[in-house]
PDB file of N, CA and C in Angstrom:
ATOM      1  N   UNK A   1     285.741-115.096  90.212  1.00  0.00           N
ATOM      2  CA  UNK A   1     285.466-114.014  89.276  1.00  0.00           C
ATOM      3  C   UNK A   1     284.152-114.247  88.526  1.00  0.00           C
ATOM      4  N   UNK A   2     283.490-112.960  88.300  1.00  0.00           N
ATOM      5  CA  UNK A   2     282.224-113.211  87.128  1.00  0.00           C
ATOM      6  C   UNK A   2     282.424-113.937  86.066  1.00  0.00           C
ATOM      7  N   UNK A   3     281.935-114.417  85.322  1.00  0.00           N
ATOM      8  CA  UNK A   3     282.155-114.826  84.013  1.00  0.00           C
ATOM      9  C   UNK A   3     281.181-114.305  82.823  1.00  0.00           C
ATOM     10  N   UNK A   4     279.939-113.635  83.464  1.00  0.00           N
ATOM     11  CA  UNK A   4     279.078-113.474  82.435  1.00  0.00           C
ATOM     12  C   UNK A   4     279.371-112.440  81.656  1.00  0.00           C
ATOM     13  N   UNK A   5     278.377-113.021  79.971  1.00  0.00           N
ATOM     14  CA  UNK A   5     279.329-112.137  79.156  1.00  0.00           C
ATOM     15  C   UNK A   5     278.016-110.743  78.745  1.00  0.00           C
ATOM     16  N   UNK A   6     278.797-109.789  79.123  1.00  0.00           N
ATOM     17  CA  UNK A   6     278.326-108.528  78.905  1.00  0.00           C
ATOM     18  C   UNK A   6     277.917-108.336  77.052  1.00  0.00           C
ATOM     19  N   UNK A   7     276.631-107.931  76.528  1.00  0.00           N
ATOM     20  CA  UNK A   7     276.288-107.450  75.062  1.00  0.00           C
ATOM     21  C   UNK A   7     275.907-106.225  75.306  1.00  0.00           C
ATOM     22  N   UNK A   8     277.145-104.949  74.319  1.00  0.00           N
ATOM     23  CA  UNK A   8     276.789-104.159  73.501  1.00  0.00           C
ATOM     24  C   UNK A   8     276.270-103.188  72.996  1.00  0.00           C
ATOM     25  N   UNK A   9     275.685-102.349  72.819  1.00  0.00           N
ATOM     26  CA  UNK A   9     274.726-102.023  71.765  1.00  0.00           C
ATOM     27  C   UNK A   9     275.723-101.045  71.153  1.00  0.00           C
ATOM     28  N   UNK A  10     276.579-101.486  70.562  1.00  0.00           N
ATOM     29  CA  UNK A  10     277.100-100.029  70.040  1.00  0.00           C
ATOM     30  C   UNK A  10     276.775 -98.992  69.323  1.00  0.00           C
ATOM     31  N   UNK A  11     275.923 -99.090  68.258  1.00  0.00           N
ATOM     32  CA  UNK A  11     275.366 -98.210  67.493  1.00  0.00           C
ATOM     33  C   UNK A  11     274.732 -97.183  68.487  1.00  0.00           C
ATOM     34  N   UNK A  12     274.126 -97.675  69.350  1.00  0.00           N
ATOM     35  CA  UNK A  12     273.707 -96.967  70.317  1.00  0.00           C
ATOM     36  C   UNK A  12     274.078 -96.068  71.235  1.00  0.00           C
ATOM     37  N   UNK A  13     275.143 -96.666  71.693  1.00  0.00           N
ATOM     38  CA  UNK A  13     276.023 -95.974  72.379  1.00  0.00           C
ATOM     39  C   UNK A  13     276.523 -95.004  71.468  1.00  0.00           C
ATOM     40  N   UNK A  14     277.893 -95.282  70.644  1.00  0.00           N
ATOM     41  CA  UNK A  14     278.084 -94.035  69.999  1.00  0.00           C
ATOM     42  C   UNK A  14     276.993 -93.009  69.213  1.00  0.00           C
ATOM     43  N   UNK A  15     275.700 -93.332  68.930  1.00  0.00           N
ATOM     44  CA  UNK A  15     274.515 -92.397  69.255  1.00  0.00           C
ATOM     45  C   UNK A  15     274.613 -91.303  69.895  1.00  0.00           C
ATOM     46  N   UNK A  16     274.254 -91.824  71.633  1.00  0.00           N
ATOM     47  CA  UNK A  16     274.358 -91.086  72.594  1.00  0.00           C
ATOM     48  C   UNK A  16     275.348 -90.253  72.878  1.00  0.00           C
ATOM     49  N   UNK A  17     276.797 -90.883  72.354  1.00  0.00           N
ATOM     50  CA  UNK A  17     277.795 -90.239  72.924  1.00  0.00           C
ATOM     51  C   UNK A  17     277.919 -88.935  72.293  1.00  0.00           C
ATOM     52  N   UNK A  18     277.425 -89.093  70.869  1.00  0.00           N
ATOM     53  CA  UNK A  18     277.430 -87.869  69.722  1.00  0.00           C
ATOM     54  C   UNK A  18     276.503 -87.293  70.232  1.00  0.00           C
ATOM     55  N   UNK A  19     275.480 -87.272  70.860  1.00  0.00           N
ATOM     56  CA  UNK A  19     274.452 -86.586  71.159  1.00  0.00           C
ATOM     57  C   UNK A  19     274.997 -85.621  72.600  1.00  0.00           C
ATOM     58  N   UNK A  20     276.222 -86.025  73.275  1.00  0.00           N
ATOM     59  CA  UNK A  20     276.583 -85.238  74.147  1.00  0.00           C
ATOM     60  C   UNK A  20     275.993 -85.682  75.904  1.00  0.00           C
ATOM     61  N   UNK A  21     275.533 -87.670  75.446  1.00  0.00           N
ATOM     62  CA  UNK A  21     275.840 -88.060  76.844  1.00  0.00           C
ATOM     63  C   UNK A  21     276.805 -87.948  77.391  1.00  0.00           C
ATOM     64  N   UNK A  22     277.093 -87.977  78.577  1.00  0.00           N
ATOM     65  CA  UNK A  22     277.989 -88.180  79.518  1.00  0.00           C
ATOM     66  C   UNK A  22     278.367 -89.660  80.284  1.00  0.00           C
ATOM     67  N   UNK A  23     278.912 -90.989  80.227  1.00  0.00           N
ATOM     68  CA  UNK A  23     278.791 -91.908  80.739  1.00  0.00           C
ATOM     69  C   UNK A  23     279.317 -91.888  82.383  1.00  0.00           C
ATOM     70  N   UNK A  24     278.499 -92.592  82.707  1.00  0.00           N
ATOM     71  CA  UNK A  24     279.230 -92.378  84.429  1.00  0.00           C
ATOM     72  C   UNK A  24     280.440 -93.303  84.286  1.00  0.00           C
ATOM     73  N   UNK A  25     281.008 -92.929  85.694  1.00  0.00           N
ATOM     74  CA  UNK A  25     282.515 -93.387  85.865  1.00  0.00           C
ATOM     75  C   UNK A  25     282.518 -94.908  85.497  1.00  0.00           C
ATOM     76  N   UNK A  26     281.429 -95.701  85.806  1.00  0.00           N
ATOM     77  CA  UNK A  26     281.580 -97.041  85.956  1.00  0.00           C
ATOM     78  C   UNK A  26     281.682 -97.692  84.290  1.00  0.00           C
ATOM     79  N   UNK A  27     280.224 -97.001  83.714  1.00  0.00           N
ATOM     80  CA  UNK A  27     280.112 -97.130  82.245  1.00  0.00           C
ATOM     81  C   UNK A  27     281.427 -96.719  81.458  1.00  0.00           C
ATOM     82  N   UNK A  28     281.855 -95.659  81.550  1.00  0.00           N
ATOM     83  CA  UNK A  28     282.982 -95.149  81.130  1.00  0.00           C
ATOM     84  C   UNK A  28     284.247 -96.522  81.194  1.00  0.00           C
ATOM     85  N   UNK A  29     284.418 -97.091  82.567  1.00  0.00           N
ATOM     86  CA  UNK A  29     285.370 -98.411  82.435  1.00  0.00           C
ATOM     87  C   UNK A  29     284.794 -99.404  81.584  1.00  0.00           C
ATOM     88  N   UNK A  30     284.073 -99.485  81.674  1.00  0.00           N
ATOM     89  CA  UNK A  30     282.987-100.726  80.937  1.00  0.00           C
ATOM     90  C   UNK A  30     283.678-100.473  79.228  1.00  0.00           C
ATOM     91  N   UNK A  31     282.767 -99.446  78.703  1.00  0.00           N
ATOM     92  CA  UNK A  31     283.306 -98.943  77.477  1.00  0.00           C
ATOM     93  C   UNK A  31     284.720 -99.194  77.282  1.00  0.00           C
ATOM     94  N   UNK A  32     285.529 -97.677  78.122  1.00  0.00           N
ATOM     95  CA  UNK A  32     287.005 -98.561  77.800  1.00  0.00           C
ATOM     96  C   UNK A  32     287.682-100.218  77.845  1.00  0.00           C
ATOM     97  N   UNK A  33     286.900-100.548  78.435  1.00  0.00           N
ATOM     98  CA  UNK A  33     287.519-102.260  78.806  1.00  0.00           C
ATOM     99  C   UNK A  33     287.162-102.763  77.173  1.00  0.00           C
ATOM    100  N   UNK A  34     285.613-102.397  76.475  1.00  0.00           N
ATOM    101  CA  UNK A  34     285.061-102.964  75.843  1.00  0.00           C
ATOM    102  C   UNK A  34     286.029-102.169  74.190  1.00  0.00           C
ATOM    103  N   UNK A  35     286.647-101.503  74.463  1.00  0.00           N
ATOM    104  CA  UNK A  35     287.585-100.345  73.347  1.00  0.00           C
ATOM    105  C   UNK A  35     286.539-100.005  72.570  1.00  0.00           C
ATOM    106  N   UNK A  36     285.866 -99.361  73.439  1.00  0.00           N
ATOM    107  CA  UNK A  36     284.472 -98.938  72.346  1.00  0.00           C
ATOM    108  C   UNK A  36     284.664 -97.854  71.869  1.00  0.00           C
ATOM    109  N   UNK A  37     286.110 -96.566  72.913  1.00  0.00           N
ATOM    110  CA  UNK A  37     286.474 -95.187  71.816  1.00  0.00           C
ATOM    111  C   UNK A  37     287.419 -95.709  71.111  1.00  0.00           C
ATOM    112  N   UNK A  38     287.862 -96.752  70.894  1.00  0.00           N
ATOM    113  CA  UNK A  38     288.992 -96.928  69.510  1.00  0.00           C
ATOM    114  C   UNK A  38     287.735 -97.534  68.189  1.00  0.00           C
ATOM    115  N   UNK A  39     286.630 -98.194  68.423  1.00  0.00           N
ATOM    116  CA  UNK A  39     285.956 -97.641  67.677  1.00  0.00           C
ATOM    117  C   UNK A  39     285.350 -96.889  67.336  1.00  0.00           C
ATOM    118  N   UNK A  40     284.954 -96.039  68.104  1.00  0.00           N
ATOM    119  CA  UNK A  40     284.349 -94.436  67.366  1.00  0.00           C
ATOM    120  C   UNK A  40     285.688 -94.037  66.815  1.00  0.00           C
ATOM    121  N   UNK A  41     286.677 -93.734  67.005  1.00  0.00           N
ATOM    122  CA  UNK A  41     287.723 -93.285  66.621  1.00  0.00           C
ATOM    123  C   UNK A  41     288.087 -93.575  65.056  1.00  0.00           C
ATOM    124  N   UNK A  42     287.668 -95.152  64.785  1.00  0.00           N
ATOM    125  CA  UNK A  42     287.740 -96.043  63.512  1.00  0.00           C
ATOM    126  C   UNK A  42     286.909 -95.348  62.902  1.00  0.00           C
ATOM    127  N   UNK A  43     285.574 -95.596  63.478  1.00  0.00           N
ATOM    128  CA  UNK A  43     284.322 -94.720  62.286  1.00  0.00           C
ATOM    129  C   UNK A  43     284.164 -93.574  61.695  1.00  0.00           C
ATOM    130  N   UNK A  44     284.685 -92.646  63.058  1.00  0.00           N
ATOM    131  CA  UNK A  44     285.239 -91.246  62.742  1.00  0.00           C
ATOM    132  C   UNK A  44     286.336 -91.192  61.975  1.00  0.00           C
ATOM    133  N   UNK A  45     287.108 -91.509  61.789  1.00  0.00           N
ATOM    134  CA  UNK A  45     288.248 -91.876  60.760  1.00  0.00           C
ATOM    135  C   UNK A  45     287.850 -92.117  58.849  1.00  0.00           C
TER     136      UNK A  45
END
């Protein structure tokens, strides 16, 4: 298995996402793996 460790940018990301990117399928797992909409969800909250 890989081991390397994937960084981030979240500010960034949820940026984009508000801006009405679209992540591709792969990014989209990435994100979820990374629970990056349970934090927008937090912030939005």
């Amino acid at each position: 298995p890989i081991k390397n460790q994937t960084c981030l940018n979240v500010p960034a990301i949820l940026y984009f996402l508000e801006k009405g990117a679209q992540p591709t399928r792969t990014v989209y797992d990435i994100l979820r793996k990374a629970e990056l909409f349970k934090e927008k969800e937090r912030i939005l909250s």
